[in-house]
Structure formats: C-alpha cells, structure tokens
Protein backbone atom coordinates (compact mmCIF):
# COMPACT_ATOMS: atom_id res chain seq x y z
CA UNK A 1 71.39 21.92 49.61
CA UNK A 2 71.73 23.10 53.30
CA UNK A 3 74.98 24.99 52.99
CA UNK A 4 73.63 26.50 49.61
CA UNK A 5 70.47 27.85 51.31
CA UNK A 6 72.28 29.32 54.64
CA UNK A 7 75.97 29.85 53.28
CA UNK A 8 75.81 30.33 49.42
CA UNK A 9 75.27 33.56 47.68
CA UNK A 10 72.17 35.26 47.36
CA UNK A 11 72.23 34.10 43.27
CA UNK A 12 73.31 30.23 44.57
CA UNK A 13 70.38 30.60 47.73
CA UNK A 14 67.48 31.42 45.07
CA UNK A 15 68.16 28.33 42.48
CA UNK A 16 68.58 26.11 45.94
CA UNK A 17 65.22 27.37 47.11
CA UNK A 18 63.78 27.22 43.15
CA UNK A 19 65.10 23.29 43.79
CA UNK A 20 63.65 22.16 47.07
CA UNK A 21 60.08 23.83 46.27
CA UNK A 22 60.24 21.07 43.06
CA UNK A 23 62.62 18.78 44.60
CA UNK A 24 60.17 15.49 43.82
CA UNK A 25 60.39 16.89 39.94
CA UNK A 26 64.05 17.12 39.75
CA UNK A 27 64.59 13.73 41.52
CA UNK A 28 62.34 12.03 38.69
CA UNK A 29 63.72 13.77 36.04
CA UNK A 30 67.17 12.87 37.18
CA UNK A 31 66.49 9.16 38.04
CA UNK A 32 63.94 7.99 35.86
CA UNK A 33 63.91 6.30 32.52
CA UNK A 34 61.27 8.48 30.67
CA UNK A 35 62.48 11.23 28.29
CA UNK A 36 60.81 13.90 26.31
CA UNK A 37 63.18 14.07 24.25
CA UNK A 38 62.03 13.22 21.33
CA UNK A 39 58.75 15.56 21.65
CA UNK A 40 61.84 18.52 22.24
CA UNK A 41 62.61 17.63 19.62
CA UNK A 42 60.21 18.13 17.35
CA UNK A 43 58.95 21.23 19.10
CA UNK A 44 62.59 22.41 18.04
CA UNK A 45 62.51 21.64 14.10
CA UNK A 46 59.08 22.85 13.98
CA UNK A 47 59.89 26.11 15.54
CA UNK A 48 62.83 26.27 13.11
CA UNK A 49 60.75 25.67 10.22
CA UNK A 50 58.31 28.21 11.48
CA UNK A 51 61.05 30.93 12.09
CA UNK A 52 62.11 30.09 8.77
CA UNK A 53 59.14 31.05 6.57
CA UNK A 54 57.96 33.53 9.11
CA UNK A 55 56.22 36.17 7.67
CA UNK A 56 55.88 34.41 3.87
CA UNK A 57 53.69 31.09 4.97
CA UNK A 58 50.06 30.73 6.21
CA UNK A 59 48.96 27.64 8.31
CA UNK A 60 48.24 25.47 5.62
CA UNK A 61 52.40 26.14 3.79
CA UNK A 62 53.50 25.64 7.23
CA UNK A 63 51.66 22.31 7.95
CA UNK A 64 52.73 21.22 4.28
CA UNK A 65 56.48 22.15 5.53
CA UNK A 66 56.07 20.26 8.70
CA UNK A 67 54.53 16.71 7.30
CA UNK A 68 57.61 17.08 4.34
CA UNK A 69 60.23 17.33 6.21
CA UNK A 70 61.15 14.34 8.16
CA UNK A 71 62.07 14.28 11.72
C-alpha cells in the first residue's frame, strides 16, 4: 500500500488512497464470513424484471412479477 501511494501511478495512488480511507471495510469484507450475496441477488433479478416491463407495468404488475417468479 506504501509503494502504491508514493511510487504507483497517479490512477494506482487514487484507488490506494480510496483503500486506506475504508481500510477497516475492506479488511471485513475480505475476512469475514457474512455475505450479501444473496440480497445482490435479488436486487439483480428484480432490477431485471423491472427493466424488462419498463414502460408497460405499474407497481402493482411489477410486484405480481416479483412474488411469481422465484428467486
């Protein structure tokens, strides 16, 4: 992390810097056991879904697509 932040290129020194302000956050996410996976999931299908009948669906189609499709 040293050498990226005094030797690395400008692009390398900014996602170095990005790192260590969050450092405790990408330790965790890197070493724990806890996922969000699954919820990223979701999110994704339901965004497909919604991308899907944009335009042609109001809430109440779209919740009716969501709850029939399974995950």
């Amino acid at each position: 992390m040293t050498r990226a932040l005094d030797q690395g290129p400008s692009p390398i020194q900014g996602f170095a810097s990005f790192l260590q302000n969050d450092w405790a956050a990408v330790v965790n996410g890197l070493t724990l056991r806890w996922s969000s996976g699954a919820v990223e999931g979701q999110v994704t299908r339901i965004k497909l879904i919604k991308r899907r009948s944009y335009g042609r669906a109001s809430f109440s189609r779209l919740r009716t697509l969501v709850l029939a499709q399974p995950p």
